[in-house]
PDB file of N, CA and C in Angstrom:
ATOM      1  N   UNK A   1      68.718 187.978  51.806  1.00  0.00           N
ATOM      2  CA  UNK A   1      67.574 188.134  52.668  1.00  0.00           C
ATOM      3  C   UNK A   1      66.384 188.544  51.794  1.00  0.00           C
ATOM      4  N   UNK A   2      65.475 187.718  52.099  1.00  0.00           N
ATOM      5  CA  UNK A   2      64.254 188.058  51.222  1.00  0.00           C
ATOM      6  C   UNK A   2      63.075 189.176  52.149  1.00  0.00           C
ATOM      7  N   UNK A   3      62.780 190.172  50.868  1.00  0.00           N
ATOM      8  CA  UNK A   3      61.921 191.299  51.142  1.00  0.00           C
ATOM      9  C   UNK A   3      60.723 191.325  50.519  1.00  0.00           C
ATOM     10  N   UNK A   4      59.909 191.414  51.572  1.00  0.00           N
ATOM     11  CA  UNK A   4      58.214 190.879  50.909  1.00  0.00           C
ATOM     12  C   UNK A   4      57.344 191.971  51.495  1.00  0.00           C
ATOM     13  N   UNK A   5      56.212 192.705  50.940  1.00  0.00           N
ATOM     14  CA  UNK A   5      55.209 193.562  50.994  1.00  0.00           C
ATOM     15  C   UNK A   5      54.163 193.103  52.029  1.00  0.00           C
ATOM     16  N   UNK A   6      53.351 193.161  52.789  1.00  0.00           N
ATOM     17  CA  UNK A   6      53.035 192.673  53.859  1.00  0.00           C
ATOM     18  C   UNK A   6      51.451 191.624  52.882  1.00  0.00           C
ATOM     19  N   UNK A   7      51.175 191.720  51.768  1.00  0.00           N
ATOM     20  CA  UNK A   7      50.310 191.294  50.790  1.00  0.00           C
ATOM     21  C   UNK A   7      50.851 189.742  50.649  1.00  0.00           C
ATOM     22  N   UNK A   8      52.103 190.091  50.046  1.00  0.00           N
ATOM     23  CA  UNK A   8      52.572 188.903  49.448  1.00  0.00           C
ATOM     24  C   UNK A   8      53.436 187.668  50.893  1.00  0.00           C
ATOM     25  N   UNK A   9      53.572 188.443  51.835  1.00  0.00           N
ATOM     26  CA  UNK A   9      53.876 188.028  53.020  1.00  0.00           C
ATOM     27  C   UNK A   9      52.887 187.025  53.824  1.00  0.00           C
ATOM     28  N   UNK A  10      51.303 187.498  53.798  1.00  0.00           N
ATOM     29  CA  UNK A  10      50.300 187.113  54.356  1.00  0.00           C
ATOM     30  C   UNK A  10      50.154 186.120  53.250  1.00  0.00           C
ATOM     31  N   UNK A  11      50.097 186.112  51.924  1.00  0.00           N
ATOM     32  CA  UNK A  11      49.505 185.129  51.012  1.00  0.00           C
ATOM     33  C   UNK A  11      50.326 183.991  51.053  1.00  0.00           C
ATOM     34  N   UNK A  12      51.692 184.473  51.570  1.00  0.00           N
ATOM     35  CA  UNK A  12      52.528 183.498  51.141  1.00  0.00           C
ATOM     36  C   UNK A  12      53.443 183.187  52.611  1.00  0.00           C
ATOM     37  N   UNK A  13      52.755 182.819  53.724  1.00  0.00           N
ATOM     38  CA  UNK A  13      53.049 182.803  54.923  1.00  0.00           C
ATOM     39  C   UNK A  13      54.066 182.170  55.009  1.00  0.00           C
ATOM     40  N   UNK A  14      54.070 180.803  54.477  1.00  0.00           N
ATOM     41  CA  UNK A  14      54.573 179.493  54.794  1.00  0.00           C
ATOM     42  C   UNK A  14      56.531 179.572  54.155  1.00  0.00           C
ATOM     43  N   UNK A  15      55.987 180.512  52.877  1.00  0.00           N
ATOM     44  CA  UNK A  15      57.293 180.384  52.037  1.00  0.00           C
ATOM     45  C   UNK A  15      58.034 181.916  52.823  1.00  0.00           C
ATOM     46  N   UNK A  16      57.639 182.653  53.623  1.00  0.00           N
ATOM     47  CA  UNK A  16      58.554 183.598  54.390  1.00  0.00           C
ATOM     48  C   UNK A  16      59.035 183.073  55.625  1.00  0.00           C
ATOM     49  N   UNK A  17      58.119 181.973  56.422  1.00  0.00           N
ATOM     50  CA  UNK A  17      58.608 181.012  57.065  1.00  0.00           C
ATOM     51  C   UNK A  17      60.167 180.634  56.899  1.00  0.00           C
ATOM     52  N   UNK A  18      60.151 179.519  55.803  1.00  0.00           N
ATOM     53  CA  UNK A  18      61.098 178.625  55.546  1.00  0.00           C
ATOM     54  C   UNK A  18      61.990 179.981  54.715  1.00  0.00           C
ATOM     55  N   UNK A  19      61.714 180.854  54.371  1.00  0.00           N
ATOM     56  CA  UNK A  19      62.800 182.100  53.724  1.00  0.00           C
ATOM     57  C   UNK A  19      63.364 182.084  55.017  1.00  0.00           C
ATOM     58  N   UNK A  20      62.850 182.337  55.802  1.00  0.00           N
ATOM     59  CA  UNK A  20      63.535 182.890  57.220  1.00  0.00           C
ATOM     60  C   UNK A  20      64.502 181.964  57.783  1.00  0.00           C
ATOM     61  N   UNK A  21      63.983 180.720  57.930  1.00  0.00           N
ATOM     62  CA  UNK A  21      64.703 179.759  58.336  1.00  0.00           C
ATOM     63  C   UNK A  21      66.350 179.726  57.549  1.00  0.00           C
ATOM     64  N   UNK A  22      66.012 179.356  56.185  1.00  0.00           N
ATOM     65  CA  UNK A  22      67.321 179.703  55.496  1.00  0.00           C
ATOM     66  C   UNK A  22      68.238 180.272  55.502  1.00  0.00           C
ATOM     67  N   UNK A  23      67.532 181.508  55.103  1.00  0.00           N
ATOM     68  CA  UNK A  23      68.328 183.085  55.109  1.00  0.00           C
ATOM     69  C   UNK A  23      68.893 183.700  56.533  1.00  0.00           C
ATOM     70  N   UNK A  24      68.031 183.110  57.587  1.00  0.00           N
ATOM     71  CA  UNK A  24      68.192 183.966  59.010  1.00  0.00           C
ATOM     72  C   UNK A  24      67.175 185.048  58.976  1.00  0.00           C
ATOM     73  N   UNK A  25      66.651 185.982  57.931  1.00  0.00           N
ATOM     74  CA  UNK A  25      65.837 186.326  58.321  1.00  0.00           C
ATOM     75  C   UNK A  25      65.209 187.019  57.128  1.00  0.00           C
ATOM     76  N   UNK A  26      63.682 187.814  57.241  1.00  0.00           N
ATOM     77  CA  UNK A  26      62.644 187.968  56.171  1.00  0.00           C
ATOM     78  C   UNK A  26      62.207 189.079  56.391  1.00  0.00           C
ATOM     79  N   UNK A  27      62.146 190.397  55.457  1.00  0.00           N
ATOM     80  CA  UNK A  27      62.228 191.571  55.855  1.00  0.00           C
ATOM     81  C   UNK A  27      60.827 191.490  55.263  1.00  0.00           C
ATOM     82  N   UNK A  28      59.654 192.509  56.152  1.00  0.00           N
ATOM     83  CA  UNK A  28      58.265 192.769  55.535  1.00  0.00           C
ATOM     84  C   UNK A  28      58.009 194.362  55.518  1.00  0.00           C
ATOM     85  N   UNK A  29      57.436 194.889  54.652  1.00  0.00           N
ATOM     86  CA  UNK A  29      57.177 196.079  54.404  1.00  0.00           C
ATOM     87  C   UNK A  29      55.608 196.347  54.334  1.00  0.00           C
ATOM     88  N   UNK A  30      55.335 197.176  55.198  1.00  0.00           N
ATOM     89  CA  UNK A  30      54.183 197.576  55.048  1.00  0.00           C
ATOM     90  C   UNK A  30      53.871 198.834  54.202  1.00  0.00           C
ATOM     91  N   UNK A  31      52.684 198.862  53.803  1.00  0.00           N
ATOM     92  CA  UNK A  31      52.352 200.188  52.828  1.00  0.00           C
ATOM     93  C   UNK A  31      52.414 201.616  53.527  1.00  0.00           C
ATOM     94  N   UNK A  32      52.458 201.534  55.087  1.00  0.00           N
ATOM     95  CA  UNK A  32      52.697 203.166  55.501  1.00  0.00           C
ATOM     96  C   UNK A  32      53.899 202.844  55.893  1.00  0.00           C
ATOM     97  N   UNK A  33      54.984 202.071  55.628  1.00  0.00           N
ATOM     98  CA  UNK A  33      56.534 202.596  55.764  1.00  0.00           C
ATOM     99  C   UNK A  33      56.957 201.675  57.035  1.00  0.00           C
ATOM    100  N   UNK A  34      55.853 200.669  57.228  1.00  0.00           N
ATOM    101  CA  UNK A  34      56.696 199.850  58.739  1.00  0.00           C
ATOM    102  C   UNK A  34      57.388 198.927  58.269  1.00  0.00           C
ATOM    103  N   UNK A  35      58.701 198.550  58.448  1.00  0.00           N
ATOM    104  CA  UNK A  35      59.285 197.402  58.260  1.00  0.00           C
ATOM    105  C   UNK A  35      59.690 196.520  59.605  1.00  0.00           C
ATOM    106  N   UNK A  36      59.548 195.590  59.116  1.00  0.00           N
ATOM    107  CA  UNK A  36      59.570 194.069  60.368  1.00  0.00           C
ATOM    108  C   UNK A  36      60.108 193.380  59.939  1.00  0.00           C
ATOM    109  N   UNK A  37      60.840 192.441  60.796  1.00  0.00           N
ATOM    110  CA  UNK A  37      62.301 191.307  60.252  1.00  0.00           C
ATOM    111  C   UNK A  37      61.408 190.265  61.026  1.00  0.00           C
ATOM    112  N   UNK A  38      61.282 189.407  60.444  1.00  0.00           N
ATOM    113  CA  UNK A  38      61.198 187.987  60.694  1.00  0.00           C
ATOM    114  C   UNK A  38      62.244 186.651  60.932  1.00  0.00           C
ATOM    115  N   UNK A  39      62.458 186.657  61.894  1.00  0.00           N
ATOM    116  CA  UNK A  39      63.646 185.894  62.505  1.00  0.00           C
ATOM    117  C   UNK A  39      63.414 184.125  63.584  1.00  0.00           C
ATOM    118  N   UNK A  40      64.151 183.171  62.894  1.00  0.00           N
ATOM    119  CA  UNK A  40      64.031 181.582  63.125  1.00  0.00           C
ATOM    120  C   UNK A  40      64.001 181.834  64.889  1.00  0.00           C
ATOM    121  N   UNK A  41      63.705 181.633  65.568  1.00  0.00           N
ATOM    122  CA  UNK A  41      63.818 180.995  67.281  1.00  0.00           C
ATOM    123  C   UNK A  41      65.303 179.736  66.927  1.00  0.00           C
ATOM    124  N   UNK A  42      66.168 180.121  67.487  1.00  0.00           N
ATOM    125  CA  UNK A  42      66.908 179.187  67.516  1.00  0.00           C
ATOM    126  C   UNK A  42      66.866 178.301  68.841  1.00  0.00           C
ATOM    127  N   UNK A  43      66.895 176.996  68.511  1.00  0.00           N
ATOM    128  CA  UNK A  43      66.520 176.489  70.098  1.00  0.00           C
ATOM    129  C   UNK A  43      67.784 175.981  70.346  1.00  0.00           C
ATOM    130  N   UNK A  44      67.851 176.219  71.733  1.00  0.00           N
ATOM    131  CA  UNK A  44      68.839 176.134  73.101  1.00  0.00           C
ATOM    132  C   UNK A  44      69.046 174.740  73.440  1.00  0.00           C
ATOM    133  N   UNK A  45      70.302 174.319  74.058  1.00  0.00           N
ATOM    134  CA  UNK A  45      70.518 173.131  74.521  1.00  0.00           C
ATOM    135  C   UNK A  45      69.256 172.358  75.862  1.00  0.00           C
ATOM    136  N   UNK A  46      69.310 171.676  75.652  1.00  0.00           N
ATOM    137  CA  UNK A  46      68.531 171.390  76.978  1.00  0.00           C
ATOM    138  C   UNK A  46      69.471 171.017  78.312  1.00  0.00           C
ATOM    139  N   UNK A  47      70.700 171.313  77.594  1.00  0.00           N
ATOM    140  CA  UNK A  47      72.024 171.377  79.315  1.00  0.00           C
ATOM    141  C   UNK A  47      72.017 172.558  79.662  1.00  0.00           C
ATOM    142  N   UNK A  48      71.711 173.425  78.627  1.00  0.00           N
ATOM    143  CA  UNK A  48      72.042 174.749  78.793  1.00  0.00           C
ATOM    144  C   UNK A  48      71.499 175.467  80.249  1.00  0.00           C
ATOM    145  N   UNK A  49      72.278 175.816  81.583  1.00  0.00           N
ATOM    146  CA  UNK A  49      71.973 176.386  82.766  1.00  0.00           C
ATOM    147  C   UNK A  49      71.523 174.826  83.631  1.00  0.00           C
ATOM    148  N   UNK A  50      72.284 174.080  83.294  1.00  0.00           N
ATOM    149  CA  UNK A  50      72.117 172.870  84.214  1.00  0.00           C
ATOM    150  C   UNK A  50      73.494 173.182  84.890  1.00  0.00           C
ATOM    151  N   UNK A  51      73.350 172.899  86.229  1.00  0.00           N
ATOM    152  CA  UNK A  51      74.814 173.009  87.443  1.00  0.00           C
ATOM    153  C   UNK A  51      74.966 171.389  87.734  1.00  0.00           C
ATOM    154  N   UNK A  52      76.241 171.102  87.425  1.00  0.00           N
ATOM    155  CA  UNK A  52      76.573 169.652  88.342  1.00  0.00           C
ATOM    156  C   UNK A  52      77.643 169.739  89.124  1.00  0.00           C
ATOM    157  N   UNK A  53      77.589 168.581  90.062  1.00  0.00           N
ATOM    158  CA  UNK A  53      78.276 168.737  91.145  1.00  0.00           C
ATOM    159  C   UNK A  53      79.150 168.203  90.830  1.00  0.00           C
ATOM    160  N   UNK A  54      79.562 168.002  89.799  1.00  0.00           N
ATOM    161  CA  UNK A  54      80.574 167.008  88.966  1.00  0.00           C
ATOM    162  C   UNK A  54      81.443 167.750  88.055  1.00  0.00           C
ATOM    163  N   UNK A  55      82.692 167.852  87.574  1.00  0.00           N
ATOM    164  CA  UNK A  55      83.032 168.892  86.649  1.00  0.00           C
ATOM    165  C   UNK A  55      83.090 167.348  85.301  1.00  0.00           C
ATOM    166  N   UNK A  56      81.511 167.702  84.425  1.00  0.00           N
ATOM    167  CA  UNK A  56      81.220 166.958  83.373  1.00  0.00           C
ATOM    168  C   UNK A  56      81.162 167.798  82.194  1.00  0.00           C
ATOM    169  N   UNK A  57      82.392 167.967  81.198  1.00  0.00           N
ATOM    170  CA  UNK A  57      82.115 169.058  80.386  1.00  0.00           C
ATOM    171  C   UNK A  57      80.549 167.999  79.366  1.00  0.00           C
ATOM    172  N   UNK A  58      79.966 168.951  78.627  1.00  0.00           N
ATOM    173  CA  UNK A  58      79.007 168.650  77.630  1.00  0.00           C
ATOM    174  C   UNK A  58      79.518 167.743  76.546  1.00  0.00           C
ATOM    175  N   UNK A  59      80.589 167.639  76.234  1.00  0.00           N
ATOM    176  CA  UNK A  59      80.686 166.782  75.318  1.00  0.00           C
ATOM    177  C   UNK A  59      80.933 165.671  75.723  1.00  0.00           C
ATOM    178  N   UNK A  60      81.230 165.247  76.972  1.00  0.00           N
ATOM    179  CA  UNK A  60      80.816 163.762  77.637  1.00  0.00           C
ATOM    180  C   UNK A  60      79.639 163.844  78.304  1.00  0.00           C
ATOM    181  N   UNK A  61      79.213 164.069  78.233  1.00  0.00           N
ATOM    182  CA  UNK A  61      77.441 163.812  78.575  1.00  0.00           C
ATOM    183  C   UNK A  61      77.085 163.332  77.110  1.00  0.00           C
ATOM    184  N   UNK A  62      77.297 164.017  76.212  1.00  0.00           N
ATOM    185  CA  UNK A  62      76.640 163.741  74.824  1.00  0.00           C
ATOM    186  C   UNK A  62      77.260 162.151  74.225  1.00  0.00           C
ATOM    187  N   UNK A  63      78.267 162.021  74.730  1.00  0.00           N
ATOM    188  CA  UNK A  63      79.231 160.520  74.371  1.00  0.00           C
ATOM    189  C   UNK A  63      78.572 159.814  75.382  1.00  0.00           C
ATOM    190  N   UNK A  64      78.381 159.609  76.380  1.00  0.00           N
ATOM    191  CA  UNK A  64      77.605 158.671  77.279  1.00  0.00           C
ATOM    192  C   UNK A  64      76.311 158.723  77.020  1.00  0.00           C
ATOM    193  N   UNK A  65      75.506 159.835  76.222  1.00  0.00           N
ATOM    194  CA  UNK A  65      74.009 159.232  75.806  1.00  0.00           C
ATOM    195  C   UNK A  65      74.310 158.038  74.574  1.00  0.00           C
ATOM    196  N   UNK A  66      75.001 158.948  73.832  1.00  0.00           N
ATOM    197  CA  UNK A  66      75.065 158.218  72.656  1.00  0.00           C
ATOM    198  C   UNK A  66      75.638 156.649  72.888  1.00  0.00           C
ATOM    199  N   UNK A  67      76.516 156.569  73.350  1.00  0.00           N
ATOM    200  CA  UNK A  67      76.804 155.089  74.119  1.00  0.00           C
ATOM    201  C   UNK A  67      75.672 154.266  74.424  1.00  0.00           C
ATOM    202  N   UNK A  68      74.471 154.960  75.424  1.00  0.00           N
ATOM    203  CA  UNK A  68      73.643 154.401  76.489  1.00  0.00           C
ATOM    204  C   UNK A  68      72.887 154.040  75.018  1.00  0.00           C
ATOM    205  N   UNK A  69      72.490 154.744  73.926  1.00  0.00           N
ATOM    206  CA  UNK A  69      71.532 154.368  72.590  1.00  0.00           C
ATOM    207  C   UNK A  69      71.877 153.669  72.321  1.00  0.00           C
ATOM    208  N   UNK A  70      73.466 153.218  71.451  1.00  0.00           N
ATOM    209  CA  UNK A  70      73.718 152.136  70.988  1.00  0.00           C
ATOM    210  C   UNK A  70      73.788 150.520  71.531  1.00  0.00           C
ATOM    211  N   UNK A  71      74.121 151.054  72.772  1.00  0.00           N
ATOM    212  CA  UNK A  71      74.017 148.988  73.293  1.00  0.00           C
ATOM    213  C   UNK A  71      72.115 149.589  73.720  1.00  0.00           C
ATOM    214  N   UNK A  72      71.466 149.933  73.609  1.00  0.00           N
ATOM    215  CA  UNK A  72      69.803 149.494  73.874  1.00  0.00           C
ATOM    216  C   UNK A  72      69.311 149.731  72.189  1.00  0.00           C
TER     217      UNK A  72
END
């Protein structure tokens, strides 16, 4: 996990970004003693909290898209 001074953090926005992404997460230190973790948003299924009236587990939904792509 990479640890950056809130200086070299701001100068170097982009590369604590993609640290974060990597690592999971990017520790910042400020000069009066605050520390802050910088952490990726992991994104969520888009089934995720869908109800069907159907008992369709997710991994056939995902085989019938992928199906529906290949013959179009």
């Amino acid at each position: 996990m990479l640890v950056m001074t809130f200086s070299e953090a701001r100068q170097n926005f982009a590369t604590a970004l993609d640290s974060s992404k990597k690592d999971g997460a990017v520790i910042i230190k400020r000069a009066d003693g605050s520390v802050f973790k910088i952490t990726p948003e992991i994104p969520k299924s888009p089934f995720e909290g869908i109800k069907t009236l159907a008992d369709i587990k997710k991994e056939e939904i995902f085989l019938a898209l992928r199906e529906t792509r290949e013959e179009n």
